[in-house]
C-alpha atoms as a PDB file:
ATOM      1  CA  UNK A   1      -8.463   1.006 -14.670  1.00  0.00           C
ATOM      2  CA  UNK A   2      -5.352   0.221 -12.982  1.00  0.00           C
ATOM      3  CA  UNK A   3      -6.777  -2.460 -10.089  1.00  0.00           C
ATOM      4  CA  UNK A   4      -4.942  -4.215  -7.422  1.00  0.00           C
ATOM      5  CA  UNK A   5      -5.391  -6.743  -4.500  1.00  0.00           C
ATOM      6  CA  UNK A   6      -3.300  -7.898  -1.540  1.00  0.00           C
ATOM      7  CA  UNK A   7      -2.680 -10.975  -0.920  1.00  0.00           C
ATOM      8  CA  UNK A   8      -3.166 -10.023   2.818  1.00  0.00           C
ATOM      9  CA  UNK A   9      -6.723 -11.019   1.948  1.00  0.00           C
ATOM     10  CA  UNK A  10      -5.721 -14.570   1.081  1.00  0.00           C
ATOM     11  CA  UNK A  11      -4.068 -15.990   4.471  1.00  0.00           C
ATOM     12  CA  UNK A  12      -3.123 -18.946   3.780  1.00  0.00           C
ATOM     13  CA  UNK A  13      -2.993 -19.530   0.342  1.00  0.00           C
ATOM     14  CA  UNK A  14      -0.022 -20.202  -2.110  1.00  0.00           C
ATOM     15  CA  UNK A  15       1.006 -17.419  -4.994  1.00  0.00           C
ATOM     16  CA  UNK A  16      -0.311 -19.226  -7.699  1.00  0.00           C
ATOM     17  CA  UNK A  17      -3.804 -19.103  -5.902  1.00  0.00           C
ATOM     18  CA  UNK A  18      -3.720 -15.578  -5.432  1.00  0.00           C
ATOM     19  CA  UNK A  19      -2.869 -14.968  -9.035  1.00  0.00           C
ATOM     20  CA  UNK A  20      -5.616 -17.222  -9.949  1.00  0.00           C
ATOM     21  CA  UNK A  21      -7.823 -15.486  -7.373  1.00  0.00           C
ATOM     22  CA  UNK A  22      -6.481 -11.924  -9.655  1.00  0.00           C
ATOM     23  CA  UNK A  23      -7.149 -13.456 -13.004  1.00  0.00           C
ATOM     24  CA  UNK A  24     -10.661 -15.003 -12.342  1.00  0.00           C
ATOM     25  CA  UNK A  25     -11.783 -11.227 -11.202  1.00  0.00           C
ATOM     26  CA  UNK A  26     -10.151  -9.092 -13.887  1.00  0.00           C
ATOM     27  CA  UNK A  27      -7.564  -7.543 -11.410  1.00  0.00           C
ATOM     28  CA  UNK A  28      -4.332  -6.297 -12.688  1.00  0.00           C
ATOM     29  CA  UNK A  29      -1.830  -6.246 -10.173  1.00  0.00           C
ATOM     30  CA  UNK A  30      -0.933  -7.824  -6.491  1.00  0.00           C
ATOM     31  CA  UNK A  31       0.547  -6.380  -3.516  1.00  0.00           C
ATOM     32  CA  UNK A  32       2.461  -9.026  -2.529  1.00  0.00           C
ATOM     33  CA  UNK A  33       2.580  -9.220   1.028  1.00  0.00           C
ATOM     34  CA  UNK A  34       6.043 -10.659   2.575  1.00  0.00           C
ATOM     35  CA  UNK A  35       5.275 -14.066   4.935  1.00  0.00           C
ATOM     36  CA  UNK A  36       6.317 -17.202   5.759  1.00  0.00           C
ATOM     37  CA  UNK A  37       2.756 -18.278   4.605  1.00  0.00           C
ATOM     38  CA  UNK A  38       2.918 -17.230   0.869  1.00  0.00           C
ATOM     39  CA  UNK A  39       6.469 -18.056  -0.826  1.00  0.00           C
ATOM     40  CA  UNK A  40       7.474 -15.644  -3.251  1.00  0.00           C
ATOM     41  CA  UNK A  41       7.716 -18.769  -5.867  1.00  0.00           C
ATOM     42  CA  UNK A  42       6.127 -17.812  -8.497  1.00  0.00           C
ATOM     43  CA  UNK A  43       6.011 -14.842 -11.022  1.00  0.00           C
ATOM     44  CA  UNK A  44       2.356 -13.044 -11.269  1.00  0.00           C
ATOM     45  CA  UNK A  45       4.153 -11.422 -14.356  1.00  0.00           C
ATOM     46  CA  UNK A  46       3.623 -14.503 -16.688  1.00  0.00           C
ATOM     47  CA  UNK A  47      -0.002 -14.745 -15.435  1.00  0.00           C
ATOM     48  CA  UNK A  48      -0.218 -10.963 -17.385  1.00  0.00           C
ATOM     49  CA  UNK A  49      -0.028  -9.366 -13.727  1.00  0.00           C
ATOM     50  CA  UNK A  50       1.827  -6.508 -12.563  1.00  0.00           C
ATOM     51  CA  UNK A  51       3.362  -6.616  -9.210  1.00  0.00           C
ATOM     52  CA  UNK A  52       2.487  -3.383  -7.620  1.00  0.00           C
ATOM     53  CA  UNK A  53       4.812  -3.625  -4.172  1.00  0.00           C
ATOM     54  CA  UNK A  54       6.314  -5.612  -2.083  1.00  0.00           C
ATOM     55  CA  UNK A  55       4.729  -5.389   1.460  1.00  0.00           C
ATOM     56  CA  UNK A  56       7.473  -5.863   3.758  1.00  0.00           C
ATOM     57  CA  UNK A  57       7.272  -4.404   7.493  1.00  0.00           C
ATOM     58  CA  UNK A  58      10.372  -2.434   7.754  1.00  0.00           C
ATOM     59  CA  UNK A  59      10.087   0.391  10.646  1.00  0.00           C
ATOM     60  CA  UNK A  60      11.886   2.872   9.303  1.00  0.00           C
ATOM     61  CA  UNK A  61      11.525   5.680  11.810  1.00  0.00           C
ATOM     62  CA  UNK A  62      12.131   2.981  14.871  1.00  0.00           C
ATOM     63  CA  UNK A  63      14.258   4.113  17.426  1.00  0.00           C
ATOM     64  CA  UNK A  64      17.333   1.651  17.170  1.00  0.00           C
ATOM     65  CA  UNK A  65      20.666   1.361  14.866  1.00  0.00           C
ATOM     66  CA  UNK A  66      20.310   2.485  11.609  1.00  0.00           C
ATOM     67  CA  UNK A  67      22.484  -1.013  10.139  1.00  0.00           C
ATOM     68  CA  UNK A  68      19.451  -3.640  10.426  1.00  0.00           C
ATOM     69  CA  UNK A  69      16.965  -1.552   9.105  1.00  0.00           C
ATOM     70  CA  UNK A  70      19.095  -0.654   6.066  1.00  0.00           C
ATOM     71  CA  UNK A  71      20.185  -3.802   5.471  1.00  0.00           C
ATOM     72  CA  UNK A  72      16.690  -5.132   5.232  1.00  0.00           C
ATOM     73  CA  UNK A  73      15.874  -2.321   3.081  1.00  0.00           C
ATOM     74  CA  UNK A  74      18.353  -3.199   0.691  1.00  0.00           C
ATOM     75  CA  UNK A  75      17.105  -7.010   0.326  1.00  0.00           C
ATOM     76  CA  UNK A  76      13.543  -6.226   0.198  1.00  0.00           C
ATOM     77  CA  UNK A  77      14.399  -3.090  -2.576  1.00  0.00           C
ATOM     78  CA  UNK A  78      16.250  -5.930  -4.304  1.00  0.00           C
ATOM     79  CA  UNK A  79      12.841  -8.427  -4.467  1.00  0.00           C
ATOM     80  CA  UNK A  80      11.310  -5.257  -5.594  1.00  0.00           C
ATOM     81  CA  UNK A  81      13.676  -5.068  -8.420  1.00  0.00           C
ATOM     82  CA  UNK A  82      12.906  -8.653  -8.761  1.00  0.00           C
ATOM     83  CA  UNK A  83       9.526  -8.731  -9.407  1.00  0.00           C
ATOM     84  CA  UNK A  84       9.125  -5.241 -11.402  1.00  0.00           C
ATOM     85  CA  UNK A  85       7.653  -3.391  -8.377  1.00  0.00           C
ATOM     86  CA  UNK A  86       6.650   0.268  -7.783  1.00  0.00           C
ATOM     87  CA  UNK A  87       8.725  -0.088  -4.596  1.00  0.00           C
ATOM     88  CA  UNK A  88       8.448  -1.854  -1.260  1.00  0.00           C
ATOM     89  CA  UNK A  89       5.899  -0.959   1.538  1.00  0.00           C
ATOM     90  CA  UNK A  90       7.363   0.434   4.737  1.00  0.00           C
ATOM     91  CA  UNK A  91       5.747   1.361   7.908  1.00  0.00           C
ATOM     92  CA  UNK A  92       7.078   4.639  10.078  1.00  0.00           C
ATOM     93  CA  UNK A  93       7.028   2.599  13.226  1.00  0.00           C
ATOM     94  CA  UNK A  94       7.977   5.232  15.358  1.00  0.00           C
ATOM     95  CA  UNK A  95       8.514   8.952  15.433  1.00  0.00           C
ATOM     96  CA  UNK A  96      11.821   9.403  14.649  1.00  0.00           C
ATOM     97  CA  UNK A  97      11.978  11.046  11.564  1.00  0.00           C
ATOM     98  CA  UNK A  98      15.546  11.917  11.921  1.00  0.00           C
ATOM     99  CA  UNK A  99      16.438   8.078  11.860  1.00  0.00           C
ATOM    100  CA  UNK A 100      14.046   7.630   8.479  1.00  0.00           C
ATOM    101  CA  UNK A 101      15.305  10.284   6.950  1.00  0.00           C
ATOM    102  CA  UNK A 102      19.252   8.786   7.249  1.00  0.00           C
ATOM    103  CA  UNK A 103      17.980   5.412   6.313  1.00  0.00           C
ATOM    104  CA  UNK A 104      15.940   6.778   2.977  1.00  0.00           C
ATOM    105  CA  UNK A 105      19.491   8.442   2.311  1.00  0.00           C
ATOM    106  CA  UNK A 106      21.352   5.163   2.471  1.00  0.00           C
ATOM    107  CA  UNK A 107      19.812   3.354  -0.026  1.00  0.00           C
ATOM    108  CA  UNK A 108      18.791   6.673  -2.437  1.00  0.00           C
ATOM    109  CA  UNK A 109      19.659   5.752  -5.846  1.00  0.00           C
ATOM    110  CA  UNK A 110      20.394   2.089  -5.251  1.00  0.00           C
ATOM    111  CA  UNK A 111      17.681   0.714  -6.914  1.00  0.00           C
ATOM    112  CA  UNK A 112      14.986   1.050  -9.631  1.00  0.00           C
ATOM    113  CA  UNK A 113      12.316   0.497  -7.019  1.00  0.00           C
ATOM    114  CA  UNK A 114      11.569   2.931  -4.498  1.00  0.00           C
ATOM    115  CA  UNK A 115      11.204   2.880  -0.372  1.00  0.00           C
ATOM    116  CA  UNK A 116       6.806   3.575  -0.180  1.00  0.00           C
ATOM    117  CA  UNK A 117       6.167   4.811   3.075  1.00  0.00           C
ATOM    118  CA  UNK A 118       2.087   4.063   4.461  1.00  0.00           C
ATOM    119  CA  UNK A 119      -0.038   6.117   6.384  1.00  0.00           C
ATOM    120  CA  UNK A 120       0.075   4.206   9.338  1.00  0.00           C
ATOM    121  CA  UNK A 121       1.001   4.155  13.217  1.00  0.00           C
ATOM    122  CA  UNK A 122       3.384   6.944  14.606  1.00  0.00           C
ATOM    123  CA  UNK A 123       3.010   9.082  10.766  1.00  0.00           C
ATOM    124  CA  UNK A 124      -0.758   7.960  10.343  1.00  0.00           C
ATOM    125  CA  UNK A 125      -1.202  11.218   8.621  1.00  0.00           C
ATOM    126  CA  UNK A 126      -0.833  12.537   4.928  1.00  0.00           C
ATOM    127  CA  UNK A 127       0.825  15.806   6.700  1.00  0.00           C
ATOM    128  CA  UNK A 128       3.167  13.439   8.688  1.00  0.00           C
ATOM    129  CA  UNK A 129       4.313  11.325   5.756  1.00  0.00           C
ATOM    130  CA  UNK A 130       4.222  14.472   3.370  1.00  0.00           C
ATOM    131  CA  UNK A 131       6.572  16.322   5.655  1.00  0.00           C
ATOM    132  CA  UNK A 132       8.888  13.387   5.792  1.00  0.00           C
ATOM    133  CA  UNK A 133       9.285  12.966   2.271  1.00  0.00           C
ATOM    134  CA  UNK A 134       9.127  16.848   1.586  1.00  0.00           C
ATOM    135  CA  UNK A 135      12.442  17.116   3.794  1.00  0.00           C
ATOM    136  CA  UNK A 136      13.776  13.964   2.010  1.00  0.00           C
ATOM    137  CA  UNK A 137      13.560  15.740  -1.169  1.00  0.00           C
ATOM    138  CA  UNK A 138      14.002  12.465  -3.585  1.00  0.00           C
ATOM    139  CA  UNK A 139      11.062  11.469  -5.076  1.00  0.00           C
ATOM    140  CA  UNK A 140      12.615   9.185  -7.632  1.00  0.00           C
ATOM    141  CA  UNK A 141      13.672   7.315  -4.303  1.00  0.00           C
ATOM    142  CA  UNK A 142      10.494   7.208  -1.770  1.00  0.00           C
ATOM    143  CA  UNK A 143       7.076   8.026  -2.067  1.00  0.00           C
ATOM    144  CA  UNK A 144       3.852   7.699  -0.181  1.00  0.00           C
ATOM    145  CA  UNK A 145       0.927   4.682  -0.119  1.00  0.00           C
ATOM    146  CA  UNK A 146      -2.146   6.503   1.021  1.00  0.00           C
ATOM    147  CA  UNK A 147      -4.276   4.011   3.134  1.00  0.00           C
ATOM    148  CA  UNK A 148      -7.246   5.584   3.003  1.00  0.00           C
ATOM    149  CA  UNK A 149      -8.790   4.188   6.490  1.00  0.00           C
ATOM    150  CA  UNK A 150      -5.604   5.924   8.994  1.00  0.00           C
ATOM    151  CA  UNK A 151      -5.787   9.229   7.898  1.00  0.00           C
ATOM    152  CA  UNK A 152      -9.346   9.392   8.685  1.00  0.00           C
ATOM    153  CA  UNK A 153      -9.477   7.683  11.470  1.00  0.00           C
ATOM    154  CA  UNK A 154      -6.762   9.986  13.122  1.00  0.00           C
ATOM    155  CA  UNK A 155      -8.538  12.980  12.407  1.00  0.00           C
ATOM    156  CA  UNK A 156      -7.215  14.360   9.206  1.00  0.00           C
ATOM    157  CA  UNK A 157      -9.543  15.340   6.483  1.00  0.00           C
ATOM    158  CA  UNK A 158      -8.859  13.427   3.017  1.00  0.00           C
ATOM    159  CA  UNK A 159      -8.522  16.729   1.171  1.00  0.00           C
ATOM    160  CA  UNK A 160      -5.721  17.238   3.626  1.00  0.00           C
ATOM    161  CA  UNK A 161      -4.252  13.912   3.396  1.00  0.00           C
ATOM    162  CA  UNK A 162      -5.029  14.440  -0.664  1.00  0.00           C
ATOM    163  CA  UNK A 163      -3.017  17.403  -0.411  1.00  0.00           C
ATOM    164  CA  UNK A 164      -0.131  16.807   1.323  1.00  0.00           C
ATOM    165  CA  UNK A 165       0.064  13.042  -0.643  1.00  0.00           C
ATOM    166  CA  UNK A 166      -0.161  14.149  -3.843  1.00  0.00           C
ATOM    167  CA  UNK A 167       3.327  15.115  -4.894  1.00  0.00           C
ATOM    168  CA  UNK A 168       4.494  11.860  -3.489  1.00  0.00           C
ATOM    169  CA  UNK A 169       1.568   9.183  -4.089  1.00  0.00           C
ATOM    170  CA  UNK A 170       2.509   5.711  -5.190  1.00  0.00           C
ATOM    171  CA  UNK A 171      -0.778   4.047  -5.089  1.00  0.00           C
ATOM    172  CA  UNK A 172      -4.166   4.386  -2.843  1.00  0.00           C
ATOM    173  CA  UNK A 173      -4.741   1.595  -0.571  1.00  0.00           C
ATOM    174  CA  UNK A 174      -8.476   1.113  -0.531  1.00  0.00           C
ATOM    175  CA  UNK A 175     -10.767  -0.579   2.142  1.00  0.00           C
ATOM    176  CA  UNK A 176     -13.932   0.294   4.393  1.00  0.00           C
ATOM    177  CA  UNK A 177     -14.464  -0.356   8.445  1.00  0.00           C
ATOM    178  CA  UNK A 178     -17.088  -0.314  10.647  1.00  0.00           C
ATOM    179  CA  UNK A 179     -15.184   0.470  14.209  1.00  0.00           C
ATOM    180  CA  UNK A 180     -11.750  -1.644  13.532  1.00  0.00           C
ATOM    181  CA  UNK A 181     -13.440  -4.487  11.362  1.00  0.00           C
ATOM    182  CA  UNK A 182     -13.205  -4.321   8.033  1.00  0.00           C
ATOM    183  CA  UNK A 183     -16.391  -4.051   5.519  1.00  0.00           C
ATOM    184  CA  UNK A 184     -16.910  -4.356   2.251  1.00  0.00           C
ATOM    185  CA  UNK A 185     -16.661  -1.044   0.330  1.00  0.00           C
ATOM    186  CA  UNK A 186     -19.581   1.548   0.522  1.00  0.00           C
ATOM    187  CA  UNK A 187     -20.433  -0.962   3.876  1.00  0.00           C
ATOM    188  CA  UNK A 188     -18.150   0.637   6.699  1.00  0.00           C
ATOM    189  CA  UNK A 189     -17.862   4.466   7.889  1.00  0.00           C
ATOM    190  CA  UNK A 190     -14.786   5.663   5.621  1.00  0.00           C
ATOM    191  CA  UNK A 191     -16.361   8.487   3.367  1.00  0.00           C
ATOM    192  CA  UNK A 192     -15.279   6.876   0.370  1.00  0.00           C
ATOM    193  CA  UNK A 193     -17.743   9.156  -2.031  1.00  0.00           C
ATOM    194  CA  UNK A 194     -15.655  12.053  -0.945  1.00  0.00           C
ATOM    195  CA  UNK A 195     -11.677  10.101  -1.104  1.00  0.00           C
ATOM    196  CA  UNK A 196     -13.188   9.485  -4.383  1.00  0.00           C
ATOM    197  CA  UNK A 197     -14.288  12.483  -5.609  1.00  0.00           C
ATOM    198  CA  UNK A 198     -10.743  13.241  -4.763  1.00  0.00           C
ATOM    199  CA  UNK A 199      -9.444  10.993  -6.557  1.00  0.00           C
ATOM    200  CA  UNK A 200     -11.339  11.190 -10.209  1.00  0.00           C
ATOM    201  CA  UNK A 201      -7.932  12.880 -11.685  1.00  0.00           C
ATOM    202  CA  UNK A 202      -5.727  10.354 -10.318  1.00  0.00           C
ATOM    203  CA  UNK A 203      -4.130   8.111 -12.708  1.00  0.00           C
ATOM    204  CA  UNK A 204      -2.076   5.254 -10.388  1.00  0.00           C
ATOM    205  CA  UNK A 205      -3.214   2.374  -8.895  1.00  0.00           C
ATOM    206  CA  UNK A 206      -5.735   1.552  -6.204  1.00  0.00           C
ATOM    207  CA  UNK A 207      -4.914  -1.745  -3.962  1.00  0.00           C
ATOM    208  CA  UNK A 208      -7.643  -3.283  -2.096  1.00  0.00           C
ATOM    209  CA  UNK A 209      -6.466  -4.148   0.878  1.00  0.00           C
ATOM    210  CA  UNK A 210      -8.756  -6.390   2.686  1.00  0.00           C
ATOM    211  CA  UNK A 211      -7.311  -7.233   6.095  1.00  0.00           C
ATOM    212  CA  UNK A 212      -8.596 -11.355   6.318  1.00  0.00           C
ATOM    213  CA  UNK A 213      -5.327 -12.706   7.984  1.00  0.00           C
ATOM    214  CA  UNK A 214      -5.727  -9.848  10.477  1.00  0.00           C
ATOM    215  CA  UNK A 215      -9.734 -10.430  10.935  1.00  0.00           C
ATOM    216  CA  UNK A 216     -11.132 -13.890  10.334  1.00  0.00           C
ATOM    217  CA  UNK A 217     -13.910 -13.569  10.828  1.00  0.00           C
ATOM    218  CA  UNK A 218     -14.904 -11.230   7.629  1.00  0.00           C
ATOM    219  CA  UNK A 219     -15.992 -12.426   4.525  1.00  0.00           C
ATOM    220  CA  UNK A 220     -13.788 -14.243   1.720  1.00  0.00           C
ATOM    221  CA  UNK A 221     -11.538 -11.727  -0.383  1.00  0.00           C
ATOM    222  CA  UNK A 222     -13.818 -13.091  -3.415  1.00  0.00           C
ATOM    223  CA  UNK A 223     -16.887 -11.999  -2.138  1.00  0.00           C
ATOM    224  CA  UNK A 224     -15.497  -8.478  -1.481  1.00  0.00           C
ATOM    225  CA  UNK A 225     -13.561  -8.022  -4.745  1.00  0.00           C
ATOM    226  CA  UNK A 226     -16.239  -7.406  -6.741  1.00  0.00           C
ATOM    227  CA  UNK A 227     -17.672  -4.655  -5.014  1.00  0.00           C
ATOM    228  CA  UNK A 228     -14.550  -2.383  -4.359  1.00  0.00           C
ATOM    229  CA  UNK A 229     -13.661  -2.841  -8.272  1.00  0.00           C
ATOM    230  CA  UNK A 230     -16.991  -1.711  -9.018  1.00  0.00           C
ATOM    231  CA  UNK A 231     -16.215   1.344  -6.910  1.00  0.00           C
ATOM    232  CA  UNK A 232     -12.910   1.680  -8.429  1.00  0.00           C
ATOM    233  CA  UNK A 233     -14.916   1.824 -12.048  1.00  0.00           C
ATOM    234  CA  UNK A 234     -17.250   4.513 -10.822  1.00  0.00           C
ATOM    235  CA  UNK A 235     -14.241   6.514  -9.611  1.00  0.00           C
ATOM    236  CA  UNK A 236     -12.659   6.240 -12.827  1.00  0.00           C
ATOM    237  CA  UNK A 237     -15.613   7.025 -15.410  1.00  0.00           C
ATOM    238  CA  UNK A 238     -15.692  10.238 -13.273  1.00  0.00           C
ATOM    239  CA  UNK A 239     -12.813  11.794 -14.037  1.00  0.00           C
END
């Protein structure tokens, strides 16, 4: 069962504590989320963790010059490398898929790790972020994060999302809501027994993300983890 947290669930708190935090609940990997807050000083690797991304906030399809967004792509590719990563998160930020699609091409081939574009904001959508990485054509280069909550929430049917994902899937973000606050999973209105059934085949990682520096108010990552591993178990046995 290949597991996962973020370590946007642990505002706050140092590396090491997040690793601790991973080993004390059997999860076996970290998305390691790119703040001033948490220093990248440590190595989760020598804890027996894998490092599944680095979760920067790059807007790749931002309106603007191409030069800042590919230089930051570069250095946060580079802590990627670093670290062992699958890649690094980046958002769409905007609609211009034109401008994406030049700055994917940029740094194509530059790397070992790869540029993971989310569901989220202007490309909320599997079909949105499917069509931008069909036309980019370089999957050894950029793939997809499926956030399971944005897809939904804008409309799409996860079969759909499923569908237009799944030549380019990275790794499932997984989480629950209730409105915009998150739950704990099974808790919240996502229909997480269908993304699941969906997903019984699916042999990558899933990444709790569990949105605490963003909400609060919600409970404690370690109360949640439990639960959304167990879910991750039950997904698992049924493929």
């Amino acid at each position: 069962m290949r597991f996962a947290i973020s370590t946007l669930g642990l505002p706050g708190s140092s590396l090491a504590e997040a690793v601790e935090v991973a080993v004390r609940h059997g999860v076996g990997g970290l998305e390691l989320r790119l703040h001033p807050d948490m220093p990248l000083d440590a190595d989760p690797r020598e804890a027996g963790l894998e490092v599944v991304s680095i979760c920067g906030y790059i807007r790749i399809a931002e309106t603007g010059p191409d030069e800042p967004v590919i230089d930051a792509l570069r250095a946060q590719l580079a802590l990627a490398d670093r670290f062992g990563a699958l890649g690094v998160r980046v958002f769409p930020g905007g609609p211009d898929a034109e401008a994406a699609l030049r700055r994917l091409a940029a740094v194509a081939g530059e790397s070992r790790a790869r540029v993971l574009v989310e569901t989220h904001d202007h490309m909320a959508t599997g079909a949105a972020v499917g069509a931008l990485l069909d036309r980019f054509g370089r999957p050894e280069a950029a793939g997809a994060i499926w956030d399971v909550l944005h897809p939904w929430r804008n409309g799409e049917d996860p079969a759909a999302t499923f569908e237009a994902l799944a030549p380019h899937l990275a790794y499932v973000q997984i989480k629950d809501a209730a409105g915009a606050t998150p739950r704990p999973m099974g808790l919240g209105e996502v229909p997480l027994n269908v993304v699941g059934a969906l997903l019984r085949d699916y042999p990558g990682w899933f990444s709790l993300e569990w949105e605490k520096a963003w909400h609060p108010e919600v409970e404690p990552l370690d109360e949640v983890i439990p639960g959304a591993r167990e879910w991750v178990r039950s997904v698992v046995r049924s493929g």
